[in-house]
C-alpha atoms as a PDB file:
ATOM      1  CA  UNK A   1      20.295  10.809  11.377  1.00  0.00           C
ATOM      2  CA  UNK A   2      18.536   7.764  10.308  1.00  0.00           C
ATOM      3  CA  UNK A   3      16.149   7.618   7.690  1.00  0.00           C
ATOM      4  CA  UNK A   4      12.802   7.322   8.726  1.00  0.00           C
ATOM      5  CA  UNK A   5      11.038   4.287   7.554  1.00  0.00           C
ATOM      6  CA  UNK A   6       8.516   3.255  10.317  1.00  0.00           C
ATOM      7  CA  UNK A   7       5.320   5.040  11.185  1.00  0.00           C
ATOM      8  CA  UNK A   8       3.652   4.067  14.599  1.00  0.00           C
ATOM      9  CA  UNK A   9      -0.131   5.821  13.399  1.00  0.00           C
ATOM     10  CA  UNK A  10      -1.434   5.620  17.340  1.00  0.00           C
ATOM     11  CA  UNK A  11       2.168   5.838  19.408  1.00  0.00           C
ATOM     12  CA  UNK A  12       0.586   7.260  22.732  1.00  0.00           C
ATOM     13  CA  UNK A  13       2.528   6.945  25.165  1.00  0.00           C
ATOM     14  CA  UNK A  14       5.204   4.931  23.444  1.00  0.00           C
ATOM     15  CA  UNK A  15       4.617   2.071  25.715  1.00  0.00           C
ATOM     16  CA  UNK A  16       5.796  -1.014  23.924  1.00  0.00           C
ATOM     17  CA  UNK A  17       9.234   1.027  22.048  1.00  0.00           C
ATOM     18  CA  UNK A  18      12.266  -0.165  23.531  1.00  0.00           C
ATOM     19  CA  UNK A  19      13.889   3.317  22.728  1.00  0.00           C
ATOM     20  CA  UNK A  20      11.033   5.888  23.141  1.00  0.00           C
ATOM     21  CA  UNK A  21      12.821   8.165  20.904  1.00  0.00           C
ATOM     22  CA  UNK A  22      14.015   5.961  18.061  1.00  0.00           C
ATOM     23  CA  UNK A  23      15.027   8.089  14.883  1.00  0.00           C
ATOM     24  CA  UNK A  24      14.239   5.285  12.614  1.00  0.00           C
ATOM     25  CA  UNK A  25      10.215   6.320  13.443  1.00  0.00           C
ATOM     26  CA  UNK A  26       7.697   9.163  12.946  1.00  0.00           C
ATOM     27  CA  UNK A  27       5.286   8.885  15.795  1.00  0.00           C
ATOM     28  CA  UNK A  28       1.953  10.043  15.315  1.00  0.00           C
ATOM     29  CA  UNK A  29      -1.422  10.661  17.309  1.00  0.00           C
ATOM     30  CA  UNK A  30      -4.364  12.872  17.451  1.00  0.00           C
ATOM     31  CA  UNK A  31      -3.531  13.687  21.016  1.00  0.00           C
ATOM     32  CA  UNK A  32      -1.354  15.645  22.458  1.00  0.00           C
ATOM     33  CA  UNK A  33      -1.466  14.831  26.162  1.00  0.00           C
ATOM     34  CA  UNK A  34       0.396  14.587  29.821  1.00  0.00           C
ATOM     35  CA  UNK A  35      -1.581  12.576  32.513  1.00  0.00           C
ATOM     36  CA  UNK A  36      -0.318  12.001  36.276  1.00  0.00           C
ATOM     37  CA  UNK A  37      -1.594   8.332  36.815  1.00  0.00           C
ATOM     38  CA  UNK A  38      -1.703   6.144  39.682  1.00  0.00           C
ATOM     39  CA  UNK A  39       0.878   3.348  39.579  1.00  0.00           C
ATOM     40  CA  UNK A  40       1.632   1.326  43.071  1.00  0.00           C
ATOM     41  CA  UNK A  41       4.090  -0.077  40.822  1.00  0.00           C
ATOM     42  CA  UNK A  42       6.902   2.563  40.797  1.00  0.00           C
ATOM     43  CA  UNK A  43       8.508   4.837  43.541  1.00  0.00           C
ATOM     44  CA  UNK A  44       6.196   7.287  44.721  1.00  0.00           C
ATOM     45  CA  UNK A  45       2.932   5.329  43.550  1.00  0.00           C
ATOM     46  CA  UNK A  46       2.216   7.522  40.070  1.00  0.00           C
ATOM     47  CA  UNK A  47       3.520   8.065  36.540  1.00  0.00           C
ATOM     48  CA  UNK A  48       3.560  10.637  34.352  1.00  0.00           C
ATOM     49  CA  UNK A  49       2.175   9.673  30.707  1.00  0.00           C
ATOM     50  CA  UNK A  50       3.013  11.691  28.108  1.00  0.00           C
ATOM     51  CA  UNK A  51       1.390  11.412  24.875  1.00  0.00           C
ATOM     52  CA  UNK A  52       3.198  13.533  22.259  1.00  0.00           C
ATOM     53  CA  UNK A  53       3.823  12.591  18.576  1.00  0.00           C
ATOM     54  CA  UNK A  54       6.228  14.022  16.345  1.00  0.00           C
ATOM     55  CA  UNK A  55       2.962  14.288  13.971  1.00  0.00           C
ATOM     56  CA  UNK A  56      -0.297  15.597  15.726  1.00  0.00           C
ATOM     57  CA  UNK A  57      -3.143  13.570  13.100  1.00  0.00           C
ATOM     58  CA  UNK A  58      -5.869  11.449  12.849  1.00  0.00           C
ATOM     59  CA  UNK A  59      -4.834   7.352  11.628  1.00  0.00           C
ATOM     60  CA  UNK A  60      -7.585   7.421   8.964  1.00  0.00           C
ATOM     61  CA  UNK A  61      -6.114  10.826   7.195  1.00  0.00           C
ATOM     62  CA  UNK A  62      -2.283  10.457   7.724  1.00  0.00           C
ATOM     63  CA  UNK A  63      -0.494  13.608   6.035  1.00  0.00           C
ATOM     64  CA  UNK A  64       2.149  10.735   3.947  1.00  0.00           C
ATOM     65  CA  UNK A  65       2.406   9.726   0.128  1.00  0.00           C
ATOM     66  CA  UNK A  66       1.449   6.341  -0.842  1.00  0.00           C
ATOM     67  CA  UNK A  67       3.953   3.861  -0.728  1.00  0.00           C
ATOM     68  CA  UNK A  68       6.245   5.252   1.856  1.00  0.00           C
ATOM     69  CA  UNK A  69       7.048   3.619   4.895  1.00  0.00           C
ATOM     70  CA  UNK A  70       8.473   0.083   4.686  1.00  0.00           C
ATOM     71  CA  UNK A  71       6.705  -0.929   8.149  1.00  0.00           C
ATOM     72  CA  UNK A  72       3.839   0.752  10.017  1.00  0.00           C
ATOM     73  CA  UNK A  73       2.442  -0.030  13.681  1.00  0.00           C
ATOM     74  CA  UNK A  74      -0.755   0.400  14.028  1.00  0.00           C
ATOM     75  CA  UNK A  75      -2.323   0.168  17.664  1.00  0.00           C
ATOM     76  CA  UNK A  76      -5.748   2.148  17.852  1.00  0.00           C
ATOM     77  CA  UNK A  77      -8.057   2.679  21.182  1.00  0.00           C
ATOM     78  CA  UNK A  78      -9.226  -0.502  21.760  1.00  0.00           C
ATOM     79  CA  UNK A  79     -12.034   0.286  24.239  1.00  0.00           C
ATOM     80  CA  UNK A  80     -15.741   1.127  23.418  1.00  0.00           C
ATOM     81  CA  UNK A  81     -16.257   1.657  27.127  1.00  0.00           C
ATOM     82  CA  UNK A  82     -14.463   3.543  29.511  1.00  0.00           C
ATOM     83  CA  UNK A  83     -15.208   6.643  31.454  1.00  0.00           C
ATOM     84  CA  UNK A  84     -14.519  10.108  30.388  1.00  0.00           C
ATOM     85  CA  UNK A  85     -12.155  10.852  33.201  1.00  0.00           C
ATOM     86  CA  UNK A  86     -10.615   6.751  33.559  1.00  0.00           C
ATOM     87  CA  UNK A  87      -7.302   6.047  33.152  1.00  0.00           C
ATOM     88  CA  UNK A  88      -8.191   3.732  30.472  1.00  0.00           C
ATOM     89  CA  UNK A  89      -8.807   6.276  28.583  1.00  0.00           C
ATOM     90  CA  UNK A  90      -6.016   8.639  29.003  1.00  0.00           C
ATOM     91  CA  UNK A  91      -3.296   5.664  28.305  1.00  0.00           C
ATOM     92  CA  UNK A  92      -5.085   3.981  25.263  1.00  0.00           C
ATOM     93  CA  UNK A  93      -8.008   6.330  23.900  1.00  0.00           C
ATOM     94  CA  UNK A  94     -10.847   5.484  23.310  1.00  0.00           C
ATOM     95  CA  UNK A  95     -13.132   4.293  20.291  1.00  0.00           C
ATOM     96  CA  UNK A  96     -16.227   6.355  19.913  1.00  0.00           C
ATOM     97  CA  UNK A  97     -19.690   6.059  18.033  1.00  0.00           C
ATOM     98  CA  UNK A  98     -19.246   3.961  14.824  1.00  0.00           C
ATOM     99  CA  UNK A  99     -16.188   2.718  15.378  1.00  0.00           C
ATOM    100  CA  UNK A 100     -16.181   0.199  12.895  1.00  0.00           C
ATOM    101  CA  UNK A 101     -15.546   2.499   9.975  1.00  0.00           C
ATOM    102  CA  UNK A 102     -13.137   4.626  11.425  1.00  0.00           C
ATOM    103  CA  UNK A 103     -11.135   1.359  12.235  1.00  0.00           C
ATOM    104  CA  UNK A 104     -11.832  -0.044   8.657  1.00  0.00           C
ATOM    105  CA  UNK A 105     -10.117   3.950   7.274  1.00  0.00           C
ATOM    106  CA  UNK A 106      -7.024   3.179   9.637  1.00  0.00           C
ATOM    107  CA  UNK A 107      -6.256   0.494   8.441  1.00  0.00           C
ATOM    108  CA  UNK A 108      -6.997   1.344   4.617  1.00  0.00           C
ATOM    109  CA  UNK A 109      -4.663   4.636   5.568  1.00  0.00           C
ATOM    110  CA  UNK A 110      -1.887   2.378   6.880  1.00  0.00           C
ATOM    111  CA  UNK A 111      -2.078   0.020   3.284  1.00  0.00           C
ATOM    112  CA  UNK A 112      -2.128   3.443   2.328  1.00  0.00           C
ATOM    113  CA  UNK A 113       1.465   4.440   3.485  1.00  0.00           C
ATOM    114  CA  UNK A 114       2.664   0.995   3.423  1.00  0.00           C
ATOM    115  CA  UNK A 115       5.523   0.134   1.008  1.00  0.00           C
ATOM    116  CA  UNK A 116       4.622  -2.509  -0.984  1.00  0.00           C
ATOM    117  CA  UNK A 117       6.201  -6.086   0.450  1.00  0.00           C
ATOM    118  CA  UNK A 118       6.248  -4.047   3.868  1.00  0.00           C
ATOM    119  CA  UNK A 119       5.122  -4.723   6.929  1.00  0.00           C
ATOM    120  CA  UNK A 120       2.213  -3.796   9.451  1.00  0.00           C
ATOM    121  CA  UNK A 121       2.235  -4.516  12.893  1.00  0.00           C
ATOM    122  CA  UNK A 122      -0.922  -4.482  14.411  1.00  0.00           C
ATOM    123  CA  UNK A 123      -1.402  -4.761  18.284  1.00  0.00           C
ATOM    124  CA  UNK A 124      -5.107  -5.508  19.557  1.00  0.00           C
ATOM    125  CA  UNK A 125      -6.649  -6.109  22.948  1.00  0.00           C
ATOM    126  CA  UNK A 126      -9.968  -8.265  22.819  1.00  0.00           C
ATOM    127  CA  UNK A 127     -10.665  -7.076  26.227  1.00  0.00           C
ATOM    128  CA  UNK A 128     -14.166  -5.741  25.000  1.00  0.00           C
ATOM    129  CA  UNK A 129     -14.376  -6.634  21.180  1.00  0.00           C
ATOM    130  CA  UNK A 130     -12.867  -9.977  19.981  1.00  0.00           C
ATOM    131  CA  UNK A 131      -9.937  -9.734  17.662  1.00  0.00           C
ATOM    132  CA  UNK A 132     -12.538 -11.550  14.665  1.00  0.00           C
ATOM    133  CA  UNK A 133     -14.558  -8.548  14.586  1.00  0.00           C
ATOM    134  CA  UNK A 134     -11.786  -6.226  14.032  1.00  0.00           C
ATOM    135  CA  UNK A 135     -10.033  -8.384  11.722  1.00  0.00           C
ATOM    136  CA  UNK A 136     -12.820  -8.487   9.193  1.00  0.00           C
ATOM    137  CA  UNK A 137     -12.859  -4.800   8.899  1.00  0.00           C
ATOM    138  CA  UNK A 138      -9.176  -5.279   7.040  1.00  0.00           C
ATOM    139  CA  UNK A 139      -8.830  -5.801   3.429  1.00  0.00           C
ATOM    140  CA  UNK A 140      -5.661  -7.743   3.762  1.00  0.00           C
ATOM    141  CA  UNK A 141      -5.401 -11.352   5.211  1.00  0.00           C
ATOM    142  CA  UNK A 142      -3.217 -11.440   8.315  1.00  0.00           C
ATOM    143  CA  UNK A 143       0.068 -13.402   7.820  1.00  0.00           C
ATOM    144  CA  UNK A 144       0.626 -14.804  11.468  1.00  0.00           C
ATOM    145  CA  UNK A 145      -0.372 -13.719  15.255  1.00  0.00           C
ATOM    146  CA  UNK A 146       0.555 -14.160  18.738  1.00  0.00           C
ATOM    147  CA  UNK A 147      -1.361 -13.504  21.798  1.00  0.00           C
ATOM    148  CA  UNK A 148       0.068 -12.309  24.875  1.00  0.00           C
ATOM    149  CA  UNK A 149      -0.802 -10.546  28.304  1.00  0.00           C
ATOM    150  CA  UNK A 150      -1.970 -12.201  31.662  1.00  0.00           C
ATOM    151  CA  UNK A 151      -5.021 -13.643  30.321  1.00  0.00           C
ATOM    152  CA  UNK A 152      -3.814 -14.010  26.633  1.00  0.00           C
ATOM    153  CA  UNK A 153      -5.983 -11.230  25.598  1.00  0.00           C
ATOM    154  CA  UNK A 154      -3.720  -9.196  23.278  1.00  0.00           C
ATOM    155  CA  UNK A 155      -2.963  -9.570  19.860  1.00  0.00           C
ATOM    156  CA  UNK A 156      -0.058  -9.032  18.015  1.00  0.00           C
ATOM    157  CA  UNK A 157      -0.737  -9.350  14.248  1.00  0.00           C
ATOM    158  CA  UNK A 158       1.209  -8.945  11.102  1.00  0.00           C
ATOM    159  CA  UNK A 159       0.009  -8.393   8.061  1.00  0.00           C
ATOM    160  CA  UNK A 160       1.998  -7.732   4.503  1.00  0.00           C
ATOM    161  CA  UNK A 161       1.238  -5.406   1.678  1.00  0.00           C
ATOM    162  CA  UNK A 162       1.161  -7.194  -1.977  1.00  0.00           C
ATOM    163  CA  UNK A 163       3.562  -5.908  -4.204  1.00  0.00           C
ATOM    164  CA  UNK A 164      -0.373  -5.701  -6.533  1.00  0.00           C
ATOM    165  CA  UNK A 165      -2.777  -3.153  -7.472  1.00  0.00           C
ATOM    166  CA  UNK A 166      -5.644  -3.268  -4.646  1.00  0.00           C
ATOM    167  CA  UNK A 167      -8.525  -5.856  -5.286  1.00  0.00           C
ATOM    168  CA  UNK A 168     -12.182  -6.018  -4.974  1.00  0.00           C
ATOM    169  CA  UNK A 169     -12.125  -6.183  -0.977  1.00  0.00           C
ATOM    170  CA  UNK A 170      -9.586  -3.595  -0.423  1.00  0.00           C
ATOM    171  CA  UNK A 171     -11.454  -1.214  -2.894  1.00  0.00           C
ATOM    172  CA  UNK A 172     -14.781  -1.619  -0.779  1.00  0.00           C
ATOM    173  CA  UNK A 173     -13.114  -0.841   1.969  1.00  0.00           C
ATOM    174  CA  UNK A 174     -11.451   2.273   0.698  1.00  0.00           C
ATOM    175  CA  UNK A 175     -14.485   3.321  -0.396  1.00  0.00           C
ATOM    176  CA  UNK A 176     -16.224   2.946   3.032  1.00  0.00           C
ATOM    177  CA  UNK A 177     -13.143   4.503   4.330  1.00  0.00           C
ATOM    178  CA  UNK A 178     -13.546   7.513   1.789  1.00  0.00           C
ATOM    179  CA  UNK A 179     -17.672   7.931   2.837  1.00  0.00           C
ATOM    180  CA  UNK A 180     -16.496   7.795   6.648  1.00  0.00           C
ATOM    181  CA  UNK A 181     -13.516  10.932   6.125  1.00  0.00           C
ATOM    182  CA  UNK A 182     -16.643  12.495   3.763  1.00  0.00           C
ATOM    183  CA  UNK A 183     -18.963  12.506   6.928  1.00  0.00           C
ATOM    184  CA  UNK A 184     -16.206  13.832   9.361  1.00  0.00           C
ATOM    185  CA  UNK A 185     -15.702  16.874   7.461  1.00  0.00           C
END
C-alpha cells in the first residue's frame, strides 16, 4: 500500500482523478452523497454521481497534523447561486452565506496540512465570482496558473508552502479563519 501523501479537501465526485481510487490520496468531503443525473452524453442519458470520501469533514477543520501532506488539492463549491434541488449543486456544492471566510479557513486549513516546500493545487471556476476575489482571500502568493474549459473560465492554480514560520498576512488570515470555526460552533 502506498503511503498517503496527497489530500484532495473537496474530492466530490472525483471528477478530474485519473484513477478514482488512487492509494497515494485521502479523499475528503462534508458530503456523503449518490445523485442520478441527467447526462445525454452517455448510454442511457444519466449518471450516477457518487460523492463519498474516505474522510467525511469540513475543509476549514480537517482532522490532520500540521505539516503532513506533501501536496493538497483543494477545489471548493464554487457557486453562490444555484437551486436547492439543481444539479449544480449536487456535482460541485455550493457556497453559502459568508462565503468569504469560510473560503479564507480552507485555505488557511490546507497551509495548515501542507508540508512545507509542498504543493497546493487549487482548481477555481469564475463562472459567478472572478478568480481575483478568491485569490485575495489566500495568504500565500500563487506561483503560476492556467485557465481552461470552453470559455476559459476555470482556473488551475498552484501555490507553494515556504519552508518559514507564517507572516503577518497569513496570521490575519488564520485569525479570521479561527473567529469563522468560533462562530460555527
Amino acid at each position: 500500500m502506498a503511503e498517503k501523501t496527497i489530500l484532495d479537501v473537496c474530492c466530490g465526485g472525483r471528477m478530474f482523478w485519473f484513477d478514482k481510487s488512487d492509494e497515494r490520496a485521502v479523499f475528503l468531503d462534508r458530503r456523503i452523497e449518490r445523485h442520478t443525473l441527467k447526462d445525454k452524453s452517455v448510454n442511457g442519458g444519466q449518471r450516477e454521481l457518487v460523492v463519498r470520501p474516505n474522510i467525511q469533514a469540513d475543509f476549514t477543520a480537517l482532522p490532520f497534523p500540521s505539516n503532513h501532506f506533501q501536496t493538497v488539492v483543494f477545489d471548493p463549491p464554487h457557486f453562490d447561486k444555484s437551486g436547492p434541488k439543481s444539479w449544480l449543486r449536487a456535482k460541485y456544492g455550493a457556497l453559502e452565506g459568508d462565503w468569504r471566510p469560510m473560503l479564507a479557513g480552507g485555505f488557511s486549513e490546507c497551509f495548515r496540512v501542507l508540508a512545507p516546500n509542498g504543493t497546493l493545487v487549487f482548481k477555481w471556476s469564475s463562472v459567478q465570482i472572478p478568480l481575483s476575489q478568491i485569490l485575495e482571500l489566500v495568504a500565500e502568493r500563487p506561483l503560476f496558473g492556467h485557465k481552461s474549459g470552453k470559455r476559459g473560465l476555470t482556473h488551475w492554480v498552484a501555490f507553494t508552502k515556504p519552508n518559514t514560520a507564517c507572516t503577518g498576512r497569513f496570521a490575519t488570515l488564520a485569525a479570521a479563519s479561527e473567529g469563522y470555526q468560533a462562530a460555527r460552533r
